[in-house]
C-alpha atoms as a PDB file:
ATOM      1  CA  UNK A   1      -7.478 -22.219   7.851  1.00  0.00           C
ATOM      2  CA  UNK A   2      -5.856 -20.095   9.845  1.00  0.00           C
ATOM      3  CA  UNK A   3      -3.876 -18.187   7.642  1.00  0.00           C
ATOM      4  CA  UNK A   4      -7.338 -17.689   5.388  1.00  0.00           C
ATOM      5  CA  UNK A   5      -8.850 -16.087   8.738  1.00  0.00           C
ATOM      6  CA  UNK A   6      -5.728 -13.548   9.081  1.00  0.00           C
ATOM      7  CA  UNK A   7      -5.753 -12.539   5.406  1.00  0.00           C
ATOM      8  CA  UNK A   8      -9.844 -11.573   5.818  1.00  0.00           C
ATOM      9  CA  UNK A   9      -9.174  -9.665   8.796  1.00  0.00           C
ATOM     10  CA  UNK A  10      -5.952  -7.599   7.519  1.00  0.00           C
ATOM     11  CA  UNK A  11      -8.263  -6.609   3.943  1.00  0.00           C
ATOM     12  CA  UNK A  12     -11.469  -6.218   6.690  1.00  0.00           C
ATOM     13  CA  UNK A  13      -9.215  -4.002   8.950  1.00  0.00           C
ATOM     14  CA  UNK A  14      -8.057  -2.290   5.404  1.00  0.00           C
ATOM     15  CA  UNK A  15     -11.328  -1.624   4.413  1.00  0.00           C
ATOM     16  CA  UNK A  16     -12.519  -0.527   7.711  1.00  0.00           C
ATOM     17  CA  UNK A  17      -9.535   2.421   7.476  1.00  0.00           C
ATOM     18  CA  UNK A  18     -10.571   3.318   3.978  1.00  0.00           C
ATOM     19  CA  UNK A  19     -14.242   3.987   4.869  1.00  0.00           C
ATOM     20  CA  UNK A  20     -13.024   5.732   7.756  1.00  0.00           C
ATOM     21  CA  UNK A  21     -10.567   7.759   5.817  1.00  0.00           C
ATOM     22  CA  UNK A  22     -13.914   8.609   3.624  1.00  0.00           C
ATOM     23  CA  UNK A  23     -15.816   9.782   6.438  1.00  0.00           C
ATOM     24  CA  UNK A  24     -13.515  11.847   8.045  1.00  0.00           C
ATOM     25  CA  UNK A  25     -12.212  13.553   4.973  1.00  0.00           C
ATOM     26  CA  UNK A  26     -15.744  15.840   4.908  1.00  0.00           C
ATOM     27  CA  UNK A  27     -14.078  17.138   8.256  1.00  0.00           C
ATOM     28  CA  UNK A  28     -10.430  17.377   7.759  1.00  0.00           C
ATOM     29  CA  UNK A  29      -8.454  18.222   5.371  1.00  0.00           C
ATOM     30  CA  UNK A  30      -5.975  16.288   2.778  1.00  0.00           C
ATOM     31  CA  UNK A  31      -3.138  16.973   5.066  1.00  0.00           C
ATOM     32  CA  UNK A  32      -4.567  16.210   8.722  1.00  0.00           C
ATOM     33  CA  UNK A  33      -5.967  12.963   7.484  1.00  0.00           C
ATOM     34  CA  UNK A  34      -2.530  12.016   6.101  1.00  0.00           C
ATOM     35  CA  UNK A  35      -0.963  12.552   9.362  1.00  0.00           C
ATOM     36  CA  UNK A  36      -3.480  10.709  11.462  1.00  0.00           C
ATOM     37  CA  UNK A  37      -2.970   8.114   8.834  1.00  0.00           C
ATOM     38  CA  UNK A  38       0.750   8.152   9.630  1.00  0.00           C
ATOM     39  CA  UNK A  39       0.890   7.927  13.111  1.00  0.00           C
ATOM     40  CA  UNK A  40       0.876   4.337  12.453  1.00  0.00           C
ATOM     41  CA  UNK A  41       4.460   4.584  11.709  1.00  0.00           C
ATOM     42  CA  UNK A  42       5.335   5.233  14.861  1.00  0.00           C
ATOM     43  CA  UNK A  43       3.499   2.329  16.492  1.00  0.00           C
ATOM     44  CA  UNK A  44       5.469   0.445  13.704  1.00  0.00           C
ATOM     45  CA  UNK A  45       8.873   1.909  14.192  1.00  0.00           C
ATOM     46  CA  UNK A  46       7.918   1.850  18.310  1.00  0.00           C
ATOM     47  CA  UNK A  47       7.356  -2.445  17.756  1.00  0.00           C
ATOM     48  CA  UNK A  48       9.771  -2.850  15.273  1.00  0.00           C
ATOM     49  CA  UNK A  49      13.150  -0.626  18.257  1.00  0.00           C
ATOM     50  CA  UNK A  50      11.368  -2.857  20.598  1.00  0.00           C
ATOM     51  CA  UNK A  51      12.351  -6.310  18.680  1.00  0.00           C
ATOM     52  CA  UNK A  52      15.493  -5.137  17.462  1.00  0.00           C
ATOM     53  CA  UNK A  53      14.296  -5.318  13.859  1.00  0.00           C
ATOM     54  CA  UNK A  54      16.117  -1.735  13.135  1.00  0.00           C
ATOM     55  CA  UNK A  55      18.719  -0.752  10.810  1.00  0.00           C
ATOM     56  CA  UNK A  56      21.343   2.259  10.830  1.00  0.00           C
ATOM     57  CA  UNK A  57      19.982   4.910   8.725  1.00  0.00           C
ATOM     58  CA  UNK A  58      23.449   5.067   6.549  1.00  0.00           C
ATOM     59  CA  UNK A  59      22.774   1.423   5.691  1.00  0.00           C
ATOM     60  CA  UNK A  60      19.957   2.551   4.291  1.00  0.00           C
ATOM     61  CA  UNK A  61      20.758   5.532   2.097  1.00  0.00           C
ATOM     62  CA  UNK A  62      21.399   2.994  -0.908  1.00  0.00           C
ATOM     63  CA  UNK A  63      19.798   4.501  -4.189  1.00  0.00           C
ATOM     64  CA  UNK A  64      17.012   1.653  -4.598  1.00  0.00           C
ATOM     65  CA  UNK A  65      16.101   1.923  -0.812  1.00  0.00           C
ATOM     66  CA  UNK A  66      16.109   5.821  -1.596  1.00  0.00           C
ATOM     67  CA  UNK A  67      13.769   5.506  -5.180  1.00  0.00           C
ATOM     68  CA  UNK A  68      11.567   2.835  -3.111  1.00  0.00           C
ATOM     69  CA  UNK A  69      10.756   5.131  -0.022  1.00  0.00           C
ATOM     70  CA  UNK A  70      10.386   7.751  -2.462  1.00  0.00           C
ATOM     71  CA  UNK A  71       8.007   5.702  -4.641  1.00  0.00           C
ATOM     72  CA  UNK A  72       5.794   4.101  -1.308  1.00  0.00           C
ATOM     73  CA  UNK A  73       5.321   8.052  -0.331  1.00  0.00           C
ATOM     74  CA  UNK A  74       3.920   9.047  -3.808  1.00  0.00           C
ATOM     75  CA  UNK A  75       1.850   5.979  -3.751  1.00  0.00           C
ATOM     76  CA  UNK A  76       0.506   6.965  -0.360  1.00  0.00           C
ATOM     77  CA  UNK A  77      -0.387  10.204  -1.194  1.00  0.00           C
ATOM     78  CA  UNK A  78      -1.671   8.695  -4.140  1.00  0.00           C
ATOM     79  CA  UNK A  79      -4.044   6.463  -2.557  1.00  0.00           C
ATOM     80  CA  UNK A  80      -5.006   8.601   0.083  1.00  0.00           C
ATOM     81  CA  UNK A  81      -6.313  11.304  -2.392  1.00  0.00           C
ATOM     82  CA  UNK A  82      -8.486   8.253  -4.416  1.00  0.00           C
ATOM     83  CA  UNK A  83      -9.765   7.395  -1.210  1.00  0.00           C
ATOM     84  CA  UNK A  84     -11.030  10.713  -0.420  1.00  0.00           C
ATOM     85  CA  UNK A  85     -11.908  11.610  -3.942  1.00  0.00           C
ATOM     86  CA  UNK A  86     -13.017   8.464  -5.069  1.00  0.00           C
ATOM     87  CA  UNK A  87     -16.415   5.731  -4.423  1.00  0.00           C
ATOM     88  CA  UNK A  88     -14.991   3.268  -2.297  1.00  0.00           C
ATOM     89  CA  UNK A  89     -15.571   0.459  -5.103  1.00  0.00           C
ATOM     90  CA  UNK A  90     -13.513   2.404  -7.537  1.00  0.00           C
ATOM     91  CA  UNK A  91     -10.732   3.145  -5.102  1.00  0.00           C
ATOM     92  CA  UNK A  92     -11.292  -0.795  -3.952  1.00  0.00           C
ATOM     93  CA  UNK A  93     -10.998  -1.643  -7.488  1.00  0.00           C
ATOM     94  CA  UNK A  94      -7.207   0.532  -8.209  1.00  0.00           C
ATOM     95  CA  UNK A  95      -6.009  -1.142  -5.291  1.00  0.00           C
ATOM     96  CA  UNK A  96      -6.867  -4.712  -6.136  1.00  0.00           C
ATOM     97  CA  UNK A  97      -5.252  -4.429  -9.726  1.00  0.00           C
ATOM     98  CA  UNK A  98      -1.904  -2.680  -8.523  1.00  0.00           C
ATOM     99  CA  UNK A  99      -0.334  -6.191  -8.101  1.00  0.00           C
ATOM    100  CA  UNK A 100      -1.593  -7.161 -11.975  1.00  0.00           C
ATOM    101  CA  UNK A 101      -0.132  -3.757 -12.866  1.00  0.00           C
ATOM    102  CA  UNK A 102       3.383  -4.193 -11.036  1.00  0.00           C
ATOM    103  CA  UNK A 103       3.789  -7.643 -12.443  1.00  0.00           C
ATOM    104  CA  UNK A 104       2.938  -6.619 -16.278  1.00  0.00           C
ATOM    105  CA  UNK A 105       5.509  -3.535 -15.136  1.00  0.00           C
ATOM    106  CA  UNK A 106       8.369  -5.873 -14.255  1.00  0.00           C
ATOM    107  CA  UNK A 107       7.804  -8.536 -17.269  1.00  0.00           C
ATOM    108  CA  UNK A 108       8.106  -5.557 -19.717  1.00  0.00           C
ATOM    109  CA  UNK A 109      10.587  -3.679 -18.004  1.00  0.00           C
ATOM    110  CA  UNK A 110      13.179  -5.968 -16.274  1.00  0.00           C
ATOM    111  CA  UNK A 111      12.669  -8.829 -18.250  1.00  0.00           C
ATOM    112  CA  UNK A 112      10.724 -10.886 -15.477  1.00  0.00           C
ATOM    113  CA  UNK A 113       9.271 -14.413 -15.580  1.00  0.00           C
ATOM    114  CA  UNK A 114       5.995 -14.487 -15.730  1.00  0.00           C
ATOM    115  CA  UNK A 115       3.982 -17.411 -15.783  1.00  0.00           C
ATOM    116  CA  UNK A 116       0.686 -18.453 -17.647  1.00  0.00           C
ATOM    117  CA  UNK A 117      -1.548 -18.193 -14.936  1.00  0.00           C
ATOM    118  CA  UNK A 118      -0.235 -14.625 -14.082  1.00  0.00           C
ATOM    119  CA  UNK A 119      -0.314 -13.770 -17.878  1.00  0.00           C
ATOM    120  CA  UNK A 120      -3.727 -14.694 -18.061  1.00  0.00           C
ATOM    121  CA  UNK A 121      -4.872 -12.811 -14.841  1.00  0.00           C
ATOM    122  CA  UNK A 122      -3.347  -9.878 -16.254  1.00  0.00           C
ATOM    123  CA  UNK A 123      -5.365 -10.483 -19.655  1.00  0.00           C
ATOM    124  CA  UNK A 124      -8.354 -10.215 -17.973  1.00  0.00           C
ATOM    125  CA  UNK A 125      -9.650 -13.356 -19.130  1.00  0.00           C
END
């Protein structure tokens, strides 16, 4: 029960940011509302010095951690300009299928197991 309540408010408190992001983006532009939309990396990074969670920065610099990064920026700025561009429901929508997308991605690609169930979600059935 009380993992259901945590999931509704994380995709509540997503939601909540997206139609914010919406409203503001009359009054700022593409760039401003990506860096007010950032600055919660640095409550993250603040939390995550505070626990110790950390790594070196040359541990890091491996070429998958480098083509990740690179890919979670492009899909930020990629999201960000649906949500401004886009009706909520259709921006919603992109969002909710990534995961269907990324799995069908990996099957085809890297040769992952998928099961029925996920087979048949990506079907559409």
């Amino acid at each position: 029960m009380r993992g259901s309540l945590l999931m509704t408010s994380a995709m509540a408190t997503f939601n909540i940011s997206d139609a914010i992001t919406k409203a503001v983006s009359a009054e700022m532009n593409f760039g401003q509302v990506m860096m007010v939309r950032g600055l919660a990396i640095v409550l993250i990074a603040a939390l995550a010095l505070h626990q110790g969670a950390l790594r070196p920065l040359r541990a890091l610099m491996i070429i998958p951690v480098v083509l990740r990064v690179a890919g979670e920026v492009g899909g930020t700025i990629l999201l960000l300009a649906a949500i401004v561009n886009l009706p909520p429901a259709n921006a919603t929508a992109i969002i909710q299928v990534l995961p269907l997308a990324i799995t069908l991605g990996a099957a085809l690609r890297f040769g992952e197991s998928v099961g029925w169930r996920r087979w048949l979600a990506i079907s559409g059935l």
